[in-house]
Protein backbone atom coordinates (compact mmCIF):
# COMPACT_ATOMS: atom_id res chain seq x y z
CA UNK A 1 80.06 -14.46 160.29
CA UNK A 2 79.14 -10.51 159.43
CA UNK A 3 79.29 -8.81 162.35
CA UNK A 4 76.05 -7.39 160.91
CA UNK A 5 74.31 -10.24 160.51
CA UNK A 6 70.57 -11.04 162.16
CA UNK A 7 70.91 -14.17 163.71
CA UNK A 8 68.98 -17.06 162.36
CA UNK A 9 65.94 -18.86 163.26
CA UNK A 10 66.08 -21.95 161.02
CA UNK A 11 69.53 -22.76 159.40
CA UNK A 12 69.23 -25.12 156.43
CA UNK A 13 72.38 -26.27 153.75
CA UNK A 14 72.09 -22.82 151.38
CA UNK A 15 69.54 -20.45 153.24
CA UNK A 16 68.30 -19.64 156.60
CA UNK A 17 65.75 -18.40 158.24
CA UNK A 18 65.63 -15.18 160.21
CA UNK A 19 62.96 -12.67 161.70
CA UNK A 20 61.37 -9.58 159.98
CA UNK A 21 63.83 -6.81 160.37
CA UNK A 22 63.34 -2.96 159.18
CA UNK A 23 64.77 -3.19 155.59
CA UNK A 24 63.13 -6.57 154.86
CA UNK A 25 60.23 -4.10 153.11
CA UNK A 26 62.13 -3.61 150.03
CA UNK A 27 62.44 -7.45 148.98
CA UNK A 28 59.05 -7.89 150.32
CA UNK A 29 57.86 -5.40 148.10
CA UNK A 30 59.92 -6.77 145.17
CA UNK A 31 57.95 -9.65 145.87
CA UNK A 32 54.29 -8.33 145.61
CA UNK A 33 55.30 -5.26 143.18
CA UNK A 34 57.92 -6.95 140.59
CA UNK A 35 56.20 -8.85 137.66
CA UNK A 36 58.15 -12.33 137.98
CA UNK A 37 56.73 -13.13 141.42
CA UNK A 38 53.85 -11.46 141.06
CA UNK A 39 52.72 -13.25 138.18
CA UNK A 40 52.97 -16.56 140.69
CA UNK A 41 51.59 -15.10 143.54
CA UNK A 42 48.86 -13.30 141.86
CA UNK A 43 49.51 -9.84 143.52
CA UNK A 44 47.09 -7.35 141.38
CA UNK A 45 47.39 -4.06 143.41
CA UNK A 46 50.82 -2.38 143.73
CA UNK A 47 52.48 -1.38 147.15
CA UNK A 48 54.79 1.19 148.71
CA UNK A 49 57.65 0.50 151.31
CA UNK A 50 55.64 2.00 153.46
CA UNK A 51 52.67 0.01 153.33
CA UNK A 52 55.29 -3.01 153.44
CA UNK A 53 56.44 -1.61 156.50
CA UNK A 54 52.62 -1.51 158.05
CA UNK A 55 51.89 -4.88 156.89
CA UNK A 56 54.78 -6.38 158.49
CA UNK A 57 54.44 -5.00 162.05
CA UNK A 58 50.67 -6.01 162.00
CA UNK A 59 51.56 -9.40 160.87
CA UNK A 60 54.59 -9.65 163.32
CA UNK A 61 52.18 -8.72 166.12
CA UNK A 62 49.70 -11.09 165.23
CA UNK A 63 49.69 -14.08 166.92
CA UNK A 64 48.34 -16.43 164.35
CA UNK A 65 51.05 -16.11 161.99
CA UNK A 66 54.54 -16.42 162.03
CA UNK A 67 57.18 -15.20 159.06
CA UNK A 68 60.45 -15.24 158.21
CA UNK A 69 63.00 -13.50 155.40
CA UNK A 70 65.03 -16.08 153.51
CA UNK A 71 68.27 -15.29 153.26
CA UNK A 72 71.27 -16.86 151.55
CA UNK A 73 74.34 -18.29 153.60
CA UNK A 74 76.88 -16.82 151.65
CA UNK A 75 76.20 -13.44 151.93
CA UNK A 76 73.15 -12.90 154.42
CA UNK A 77 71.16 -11.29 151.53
CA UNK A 78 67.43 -11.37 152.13
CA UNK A 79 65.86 -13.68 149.00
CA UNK A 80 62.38 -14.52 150.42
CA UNK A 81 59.99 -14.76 152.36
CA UNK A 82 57.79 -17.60 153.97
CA UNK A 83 55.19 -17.67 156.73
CA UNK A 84 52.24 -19.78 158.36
CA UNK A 85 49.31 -18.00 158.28
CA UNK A 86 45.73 -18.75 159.74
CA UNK A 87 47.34 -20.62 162.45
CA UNK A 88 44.61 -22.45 164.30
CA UNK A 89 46.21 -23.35 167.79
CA UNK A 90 43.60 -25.53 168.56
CA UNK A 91 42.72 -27.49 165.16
CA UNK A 92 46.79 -27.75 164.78
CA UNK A 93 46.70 -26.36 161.71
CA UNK A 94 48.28 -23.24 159.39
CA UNK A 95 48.32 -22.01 155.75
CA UNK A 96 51.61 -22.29 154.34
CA UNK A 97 52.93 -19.07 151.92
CA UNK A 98 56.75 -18.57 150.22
CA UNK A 99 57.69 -16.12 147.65
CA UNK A 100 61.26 -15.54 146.25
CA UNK A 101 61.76 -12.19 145.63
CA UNK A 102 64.43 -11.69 141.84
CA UNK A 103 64.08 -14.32 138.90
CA UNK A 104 67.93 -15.00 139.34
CA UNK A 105 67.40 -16.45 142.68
CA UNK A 106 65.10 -18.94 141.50
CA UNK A 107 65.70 -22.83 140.70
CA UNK A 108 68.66 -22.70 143.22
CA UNK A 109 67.07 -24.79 145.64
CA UNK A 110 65.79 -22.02 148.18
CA UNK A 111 61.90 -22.83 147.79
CA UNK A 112 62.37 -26.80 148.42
CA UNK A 113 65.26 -26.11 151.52
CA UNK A 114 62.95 -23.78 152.97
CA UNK A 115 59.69 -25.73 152.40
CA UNK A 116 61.87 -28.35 154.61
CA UNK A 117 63.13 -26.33 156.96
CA UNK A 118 59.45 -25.07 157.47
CA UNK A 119 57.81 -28.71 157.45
CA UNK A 120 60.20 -29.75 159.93
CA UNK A 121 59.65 -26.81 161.96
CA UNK A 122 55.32 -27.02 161.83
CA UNK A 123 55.54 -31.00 162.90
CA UNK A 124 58.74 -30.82 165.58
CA UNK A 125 58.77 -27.67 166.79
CA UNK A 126 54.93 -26.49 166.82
CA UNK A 127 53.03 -29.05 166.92
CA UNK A 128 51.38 -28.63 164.09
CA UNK A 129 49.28 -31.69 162.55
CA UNK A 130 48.60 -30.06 158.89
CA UNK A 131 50.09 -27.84 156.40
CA UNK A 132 48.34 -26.86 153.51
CA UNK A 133 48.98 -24.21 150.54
CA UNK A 134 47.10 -22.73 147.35
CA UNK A 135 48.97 -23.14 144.24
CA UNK A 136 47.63 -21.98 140.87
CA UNK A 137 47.49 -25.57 138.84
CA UNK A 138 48.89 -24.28 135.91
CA UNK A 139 52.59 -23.44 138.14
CA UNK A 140 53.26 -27.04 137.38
CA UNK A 141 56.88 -26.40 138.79
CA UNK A 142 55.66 -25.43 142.14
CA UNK A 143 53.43 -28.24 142.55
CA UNK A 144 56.34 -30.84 141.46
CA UNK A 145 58.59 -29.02 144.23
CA UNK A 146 55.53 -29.17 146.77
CA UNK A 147 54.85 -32.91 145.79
CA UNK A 148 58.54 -34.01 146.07
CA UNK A 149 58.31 -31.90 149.41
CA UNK A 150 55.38 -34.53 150.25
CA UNK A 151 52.28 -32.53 149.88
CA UNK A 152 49.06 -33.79 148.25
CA UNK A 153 46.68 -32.48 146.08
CA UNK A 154 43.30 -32.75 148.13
CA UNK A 155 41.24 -31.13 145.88
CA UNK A 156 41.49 -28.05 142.98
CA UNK A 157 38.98 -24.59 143.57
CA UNK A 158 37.62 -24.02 140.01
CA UNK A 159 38.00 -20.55 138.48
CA UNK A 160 39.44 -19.15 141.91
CA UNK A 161 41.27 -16.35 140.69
CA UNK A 162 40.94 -14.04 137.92
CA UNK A 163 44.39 -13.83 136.44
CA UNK A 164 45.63 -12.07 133.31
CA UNK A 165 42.46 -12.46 130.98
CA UNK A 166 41.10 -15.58 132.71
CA UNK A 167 39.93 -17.36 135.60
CA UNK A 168 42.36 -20.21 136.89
CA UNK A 169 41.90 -22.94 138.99
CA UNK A 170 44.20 -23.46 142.25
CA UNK A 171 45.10 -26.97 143.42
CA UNK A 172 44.66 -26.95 147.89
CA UNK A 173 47.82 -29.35 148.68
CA UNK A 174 48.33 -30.03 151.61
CA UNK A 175 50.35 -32.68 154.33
CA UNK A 176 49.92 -34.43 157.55
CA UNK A 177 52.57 -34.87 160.53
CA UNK A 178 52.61 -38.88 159.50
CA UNK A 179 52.46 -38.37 155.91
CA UNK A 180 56.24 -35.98 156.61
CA UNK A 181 57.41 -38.49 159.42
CA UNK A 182 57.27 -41.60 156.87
CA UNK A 183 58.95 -39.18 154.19
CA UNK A 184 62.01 -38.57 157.01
């Protein structure tokens, strides 16, 4: 173990799952700022590290969110991020986000092991009853991943973004506590 490291939050097989730490604003703003995630997030206005860095402490103070930097076992490298946000404490209920920062850290398994380590994390640890996510339809890969993950599609918001030249539509997936416990 780095002597270095920040310890972890959530460890899964390849990743883990750490706090927000000073530094984390660069991937973050690879994330937002660097066309390959940004064309699957939808991010339209760029950002500076230090708006990144503004963000994060509001969101880190807030108390209806929670997020986390993905990083990678082997070398503690921050890959991601992933929150709940628009935690309702009373309903039992959050929206679900992830975004991988670089292109070459993607289809290695670090979306689906987090999404677990997340899910697992809402239901057991939380309390949570429901999960649920946007995901553009057309990002057929994410809503296999999200699918295989157990999430439903519960219903698609026509023409919800404009995107590129057109309007897209954006499936709302989401999963219950029992629908995850018969999946365990």
């Amino acid at each position: 173990m780095n002597a270095n490291k920040y310890p972890e939050f959530l460890q899964g097989k390849k990743i883990y799952l750490r706090a927000y730490v000073p530094g984390d604003e660069n991937m973050i703003a690879r994330i937002e700022n660097h066309p390959d995630p940004r064309e699957t997030l939808f991010y339209a206005i760029p950002t500076t590290l230090e708006q990144q860095r503004e963000k994060m402490n509001k969101l880190v103070a807030d108390h209806t969110s929670i997020h986390f930097t993905i990083c990678r076992n082997e070398d503690d490298e921050p890959v991601g991020q992933t929150a709940f946000v628009r935690i309702d404490w009373v309903g039992r209920m959050a929206i679900y986000y992830i975004g991988i920062a670089d292109k070459i850290n993607w289809n290695k398994g670090y979306g689906k092991e987090t999404t677990a380590l997340m899910l697992d994390y809402a239901f057991n640890t939380l309390n949570l009853n429901r999960i649920q996510l946007h995901v553009a339809a057309e990002n057929e890969a994410a809503v296999k991943i999200y699918q295989k993950s157990g999430y439903t599609i519960e219903g698609t918001l026509r023409e919800a973004m404009y995107h590129n030249g057109k309007y897209c539509d954006f499936h709302v997936m989401g999963i219950l506590r029992r629908d995850w416990e018969k999946l365990q």
